[in-house]
Protein backbone atom coordinates (compact mmCIF):
# COMPACT_ATOMS: atom_id res chain seq x y z
CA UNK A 1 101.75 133.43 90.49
CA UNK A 2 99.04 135.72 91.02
CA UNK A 3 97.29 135.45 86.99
CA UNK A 4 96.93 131.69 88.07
CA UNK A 5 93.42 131.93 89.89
CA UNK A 6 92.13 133.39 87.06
CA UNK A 7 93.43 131.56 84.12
CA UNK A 8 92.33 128.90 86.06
CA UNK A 9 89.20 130.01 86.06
CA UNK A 10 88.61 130.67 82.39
CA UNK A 11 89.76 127.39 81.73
CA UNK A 12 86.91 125.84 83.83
CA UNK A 13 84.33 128.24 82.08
CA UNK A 14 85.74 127.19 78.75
CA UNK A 15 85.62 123.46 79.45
CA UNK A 16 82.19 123.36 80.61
CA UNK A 17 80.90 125.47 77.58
CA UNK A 18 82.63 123.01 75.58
CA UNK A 19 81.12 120.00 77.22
CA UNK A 20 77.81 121.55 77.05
CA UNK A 21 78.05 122.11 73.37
CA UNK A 22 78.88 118.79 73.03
CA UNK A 23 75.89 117.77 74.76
CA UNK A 24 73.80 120.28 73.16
CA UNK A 25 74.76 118.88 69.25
CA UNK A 26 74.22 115.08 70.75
CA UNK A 27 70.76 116.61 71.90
CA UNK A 28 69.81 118.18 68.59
CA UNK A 29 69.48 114.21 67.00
CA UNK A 30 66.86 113.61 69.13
CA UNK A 31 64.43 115.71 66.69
CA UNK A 32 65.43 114.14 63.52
CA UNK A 33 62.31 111.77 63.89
CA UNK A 34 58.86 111.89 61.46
CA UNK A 35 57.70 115.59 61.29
CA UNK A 36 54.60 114.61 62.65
CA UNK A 37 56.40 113.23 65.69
CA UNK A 38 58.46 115.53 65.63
CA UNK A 39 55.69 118.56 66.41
CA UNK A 40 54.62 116.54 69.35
CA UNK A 41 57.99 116.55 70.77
CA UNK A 42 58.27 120.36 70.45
CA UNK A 43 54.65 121.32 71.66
CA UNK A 44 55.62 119.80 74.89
CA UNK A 45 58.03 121.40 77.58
CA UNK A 46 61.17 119.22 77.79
CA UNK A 47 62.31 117.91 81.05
CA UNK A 48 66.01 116.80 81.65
CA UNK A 49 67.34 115.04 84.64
CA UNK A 50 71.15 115.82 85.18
CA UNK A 51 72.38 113.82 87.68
CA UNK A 52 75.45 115.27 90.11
CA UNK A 53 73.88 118.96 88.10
CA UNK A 54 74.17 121.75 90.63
CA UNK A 55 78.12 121.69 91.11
CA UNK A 56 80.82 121.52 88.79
CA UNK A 57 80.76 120.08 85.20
CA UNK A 58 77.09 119.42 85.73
CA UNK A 59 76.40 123.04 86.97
CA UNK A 60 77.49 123.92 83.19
CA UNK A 61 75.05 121.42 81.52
CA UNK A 62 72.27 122.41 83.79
CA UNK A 63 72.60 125.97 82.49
CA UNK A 64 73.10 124.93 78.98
CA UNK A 65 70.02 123.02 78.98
CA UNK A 66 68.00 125.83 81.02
CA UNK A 67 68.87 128.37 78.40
CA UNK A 68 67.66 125.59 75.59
CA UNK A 69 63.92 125.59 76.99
CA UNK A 70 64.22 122.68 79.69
CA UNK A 71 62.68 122.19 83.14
CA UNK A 72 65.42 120.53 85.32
CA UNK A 73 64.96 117.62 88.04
CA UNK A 74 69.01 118.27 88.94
CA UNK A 75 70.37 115.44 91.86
CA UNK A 76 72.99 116.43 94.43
CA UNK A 77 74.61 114.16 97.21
CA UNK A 78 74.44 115.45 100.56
CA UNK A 79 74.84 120.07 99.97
CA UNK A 80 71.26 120.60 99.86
CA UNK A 81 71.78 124.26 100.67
CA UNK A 82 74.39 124.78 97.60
CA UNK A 83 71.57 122.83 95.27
CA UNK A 84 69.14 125.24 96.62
CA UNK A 85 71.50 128.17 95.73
CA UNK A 86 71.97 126.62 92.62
CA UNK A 87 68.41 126.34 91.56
CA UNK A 88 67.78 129.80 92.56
CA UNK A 89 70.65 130.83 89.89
CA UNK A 90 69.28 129.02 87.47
CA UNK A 91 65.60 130.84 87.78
CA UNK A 92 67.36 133.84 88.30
CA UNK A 93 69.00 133.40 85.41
CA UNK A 94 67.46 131.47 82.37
CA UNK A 95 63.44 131.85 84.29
CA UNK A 96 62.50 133.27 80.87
CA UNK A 97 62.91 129.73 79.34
CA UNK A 98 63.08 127.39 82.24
CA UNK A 99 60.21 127.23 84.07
CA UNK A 100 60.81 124.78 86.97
CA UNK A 101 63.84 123.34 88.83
CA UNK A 102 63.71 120.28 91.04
CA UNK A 103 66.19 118.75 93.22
CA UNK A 104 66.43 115.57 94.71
CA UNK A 105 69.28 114.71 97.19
CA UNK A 106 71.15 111.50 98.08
CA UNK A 107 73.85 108.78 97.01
CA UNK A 108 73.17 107.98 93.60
CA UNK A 109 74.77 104.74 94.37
CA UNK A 110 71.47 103.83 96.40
CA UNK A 111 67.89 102.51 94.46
CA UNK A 112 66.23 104.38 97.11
CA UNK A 113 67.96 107.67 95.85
CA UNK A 114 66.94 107.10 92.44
CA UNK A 115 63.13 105.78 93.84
CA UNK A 116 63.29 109.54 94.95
CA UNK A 117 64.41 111.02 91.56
CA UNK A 118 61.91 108.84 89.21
CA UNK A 119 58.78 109.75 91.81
CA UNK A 120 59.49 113.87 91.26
CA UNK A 121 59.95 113.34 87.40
CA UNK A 122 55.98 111.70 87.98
CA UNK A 123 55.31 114.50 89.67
CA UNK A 124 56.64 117.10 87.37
CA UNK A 125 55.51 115.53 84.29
CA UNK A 126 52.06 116.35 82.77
CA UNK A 127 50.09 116.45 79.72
CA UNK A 128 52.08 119.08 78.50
CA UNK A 129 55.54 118.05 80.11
CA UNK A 130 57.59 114.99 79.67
CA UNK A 131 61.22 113.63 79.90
CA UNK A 132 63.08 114.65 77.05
CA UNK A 133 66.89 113.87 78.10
CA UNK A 134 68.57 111.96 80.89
CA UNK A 135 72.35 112.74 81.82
CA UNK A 136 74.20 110.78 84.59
CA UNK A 137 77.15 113.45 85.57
CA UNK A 138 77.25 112.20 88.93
CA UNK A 139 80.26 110.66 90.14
CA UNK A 140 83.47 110.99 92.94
CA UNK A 141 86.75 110.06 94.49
CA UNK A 142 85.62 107.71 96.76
CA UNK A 143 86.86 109.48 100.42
CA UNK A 144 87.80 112.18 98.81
CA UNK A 145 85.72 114.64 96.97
CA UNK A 146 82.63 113.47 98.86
CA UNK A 147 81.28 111.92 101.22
CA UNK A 148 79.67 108.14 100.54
CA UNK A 149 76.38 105.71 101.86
CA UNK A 150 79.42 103.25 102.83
CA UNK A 151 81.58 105.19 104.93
CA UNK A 152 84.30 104.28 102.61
CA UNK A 153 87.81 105.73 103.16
CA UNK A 154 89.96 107.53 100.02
CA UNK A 155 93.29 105.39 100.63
CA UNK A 156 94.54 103.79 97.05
CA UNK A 157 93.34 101.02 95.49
CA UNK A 158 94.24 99.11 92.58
CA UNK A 159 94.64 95.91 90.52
CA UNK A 160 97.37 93.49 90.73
CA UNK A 161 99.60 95.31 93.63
CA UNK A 162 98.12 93.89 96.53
CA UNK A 163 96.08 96.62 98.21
CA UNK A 164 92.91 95.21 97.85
CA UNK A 165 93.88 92.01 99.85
CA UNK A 166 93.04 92.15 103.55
CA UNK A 167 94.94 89.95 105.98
CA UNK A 168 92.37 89.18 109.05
CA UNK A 169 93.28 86.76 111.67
CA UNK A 170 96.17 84.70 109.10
CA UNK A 171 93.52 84.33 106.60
CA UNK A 172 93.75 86.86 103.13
CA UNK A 173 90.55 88.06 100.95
CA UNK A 174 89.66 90.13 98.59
CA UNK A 175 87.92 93.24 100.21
CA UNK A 176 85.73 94.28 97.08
CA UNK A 177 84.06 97.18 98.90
CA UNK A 178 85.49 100.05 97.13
CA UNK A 179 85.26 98.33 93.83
CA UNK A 180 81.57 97.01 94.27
CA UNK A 181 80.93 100.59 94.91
CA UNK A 182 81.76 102.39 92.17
CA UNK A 183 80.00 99.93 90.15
CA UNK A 184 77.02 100.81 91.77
CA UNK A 185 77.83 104.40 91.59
CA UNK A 186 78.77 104.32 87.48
CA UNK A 187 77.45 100.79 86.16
CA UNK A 188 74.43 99.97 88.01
CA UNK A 189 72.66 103.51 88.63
CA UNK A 190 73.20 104.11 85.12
CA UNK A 191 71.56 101.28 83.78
CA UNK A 192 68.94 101.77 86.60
CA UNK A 193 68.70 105.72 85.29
CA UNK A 194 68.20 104.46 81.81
CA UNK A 195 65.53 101.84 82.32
CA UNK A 196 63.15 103.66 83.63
CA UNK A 197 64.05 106.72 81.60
CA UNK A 198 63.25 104.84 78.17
CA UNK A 199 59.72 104.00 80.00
CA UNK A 200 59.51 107.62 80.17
CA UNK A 201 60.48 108.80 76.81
CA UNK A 202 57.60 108.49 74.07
CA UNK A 203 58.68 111.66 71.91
CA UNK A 204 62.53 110.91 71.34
CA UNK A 205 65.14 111.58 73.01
CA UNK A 206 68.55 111.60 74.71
CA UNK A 207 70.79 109.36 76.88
CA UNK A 208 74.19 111.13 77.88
CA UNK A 209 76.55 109.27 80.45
CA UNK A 210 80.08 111.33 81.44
CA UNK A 211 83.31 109.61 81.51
CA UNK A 212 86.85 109.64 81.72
CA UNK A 213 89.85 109.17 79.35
CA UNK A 214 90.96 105.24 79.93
CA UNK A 215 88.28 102.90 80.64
CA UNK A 216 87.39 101.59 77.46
CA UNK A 217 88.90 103.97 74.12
CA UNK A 218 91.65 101.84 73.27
CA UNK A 219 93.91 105.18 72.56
CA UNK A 220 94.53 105.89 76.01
CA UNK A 221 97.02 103.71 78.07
CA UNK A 222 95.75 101.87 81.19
CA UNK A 223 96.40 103.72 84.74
CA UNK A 224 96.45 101.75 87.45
CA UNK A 225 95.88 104.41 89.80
CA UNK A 226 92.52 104.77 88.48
CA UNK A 227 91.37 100.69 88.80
CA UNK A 228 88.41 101.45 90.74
CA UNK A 229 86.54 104.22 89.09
CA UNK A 230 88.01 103.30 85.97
CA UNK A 231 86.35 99.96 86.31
CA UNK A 232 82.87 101.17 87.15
CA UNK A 233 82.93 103.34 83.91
CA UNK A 234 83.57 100.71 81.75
CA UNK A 235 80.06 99.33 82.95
CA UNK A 236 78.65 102.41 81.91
CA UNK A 237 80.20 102.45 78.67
CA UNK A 238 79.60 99.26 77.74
CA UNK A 239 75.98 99.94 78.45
CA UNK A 240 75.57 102.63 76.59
CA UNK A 241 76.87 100.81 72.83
CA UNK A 242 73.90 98.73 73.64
CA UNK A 243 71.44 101.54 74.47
CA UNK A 244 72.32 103.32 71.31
CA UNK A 245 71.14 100.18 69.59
CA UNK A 246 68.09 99.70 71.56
CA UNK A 247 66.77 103.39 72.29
CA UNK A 248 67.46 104.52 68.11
CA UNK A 249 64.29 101.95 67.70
CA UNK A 250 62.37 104.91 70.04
CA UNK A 251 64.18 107.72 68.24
CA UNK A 252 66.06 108.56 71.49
CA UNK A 253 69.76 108.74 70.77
CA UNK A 254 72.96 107.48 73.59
CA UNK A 255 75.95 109.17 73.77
CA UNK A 256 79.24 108.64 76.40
CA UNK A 257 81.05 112.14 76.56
CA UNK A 258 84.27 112.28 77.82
CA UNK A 259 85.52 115.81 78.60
CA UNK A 260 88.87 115.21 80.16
CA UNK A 261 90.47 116.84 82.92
CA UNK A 262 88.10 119.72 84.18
CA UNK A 263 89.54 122.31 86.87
CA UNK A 264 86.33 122.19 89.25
CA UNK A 265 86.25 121.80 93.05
CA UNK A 266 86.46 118.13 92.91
CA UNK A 267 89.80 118.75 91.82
CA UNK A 268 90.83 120.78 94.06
CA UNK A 269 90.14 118.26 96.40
CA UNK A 270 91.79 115.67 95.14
CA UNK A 271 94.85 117.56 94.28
CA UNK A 272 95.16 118.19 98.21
CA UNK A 273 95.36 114.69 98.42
């Protein structure tokens, strides 16, 4: 039907500013620190690296934290001209209260990538400027709503059915490809991300991962169809119950969101799958 495009639409807009909200209120803890601290924090520009920030759900926290006073270092995969349109919005747009907007392109999965990310946060931070918050949005379909450092396909994959068993030459294995990938992509670039954040973060703080319903919150039923990212984000949100316990020590509070189902273009992607 032809109202479908755009009630689509406004229910992507009203997601996002609902996620961003979210974010937002997690952010606001971050000040609740000594008031003398607390001054210092505020007389400095905030920076906030959003991982995965100039497209879809992470296009919507970039702009709610551009219109809340922060400099962005946003990542993107491999659509540096899109990132470069996007950063242009956001100046456009919120210039009067973000001053700067970096990107950095590449496979998150990859330390090299994040090498990248951590030596234009140096770059951008000053005497005046430092990291304030550190969300890791960034994620995919593997194969299907982008393109991957492995060259992996999208065919399904899951536990216990037999699909991840390859038969070479008589002999069967486990081909953990797929699997060891999305742990790099969820599990192991966020801890990565958060290391050397916390290194960065002397005023307070915030550490925000995005997830899905399923991997961990015991009041959603398992889905086999989503073993492999599923079992990436479980790293990640494992990780993060200890980093709330570990950062609160530096005033710098963790947080896993979990927005749900979000109509963006990854979606449509995967729903032409």
């Amino acid at each position: 039907p032809d109202y479908l495009p755009a009630f689509y639409q406004t229910m992507v807009h009203t997601m996002i500013y609902l996620i961003s909200l979210s974010l937002l209120f997690s952010l606001s803890f971050s000040f609740s620190s000594s008031s003398n601290s607390a001054a210092v924090a505020i007389s400095k520009k905030k920076i906030a690296i959003v991982t995965g920030g100039t497209r879809g759900i992470g296009s919507g926290i970039a702009e709610a934290l551009a219109e809340a006073g922060y400099d962005l270092l946003l990542t993107y995969n491999t659509d540096k001209d899109s990132a470069e349109e996007f950063s242009k919005h956001i100046l456009d747009n919120f210039g009067t209260t973000c001053n700067r907007v970096e990107c950095v392109g590449g496979d998150i999965s990859l330390s090299t990538t994040r090498d990248g990310i951590f030596s234009c946060l140096d770059s951008m931070t000053t005497s005046e400027s430092e990291l304030s918050v550190m969300v890791h949005n960034a994620g995919q379909y593997v194969g299907i709503t982008s393109e991957n450092s492995d060259g992996l396909d999208g065919r399904p994959l899951m536990f216990g059915d037999g699909s991840l068993l390859d038969d070479k030459d008589g002999s069967t294995s486990t081909n953990l490809d797929t699997l060891n990938y999305y742990h790099r992509m969820y599990g192991e670039a966020f801890v990565d991300l958060c290391e050397r954040s916390l290194t960065r973060m002397d005023n307070g703080g915030s550490l925000v991962g995005m997830s899905s319903p399923g991997p961990t919150a015991h009041y959603y039923g398992p889905d086999p169809s989503y073993s492999m990212p599923g079992s990436g984000k479980c790293l990640m949100e494992y990780a993060m119950r200890i980093y709330a316990l570990k950062a609160a020590e530096k005033n710098i509070n963790a947080n896993v969101i979990i927005p749900g189902v979000t109509l963006t273009d990854a979606w449509d992607r995967l729903a032409q799958k």
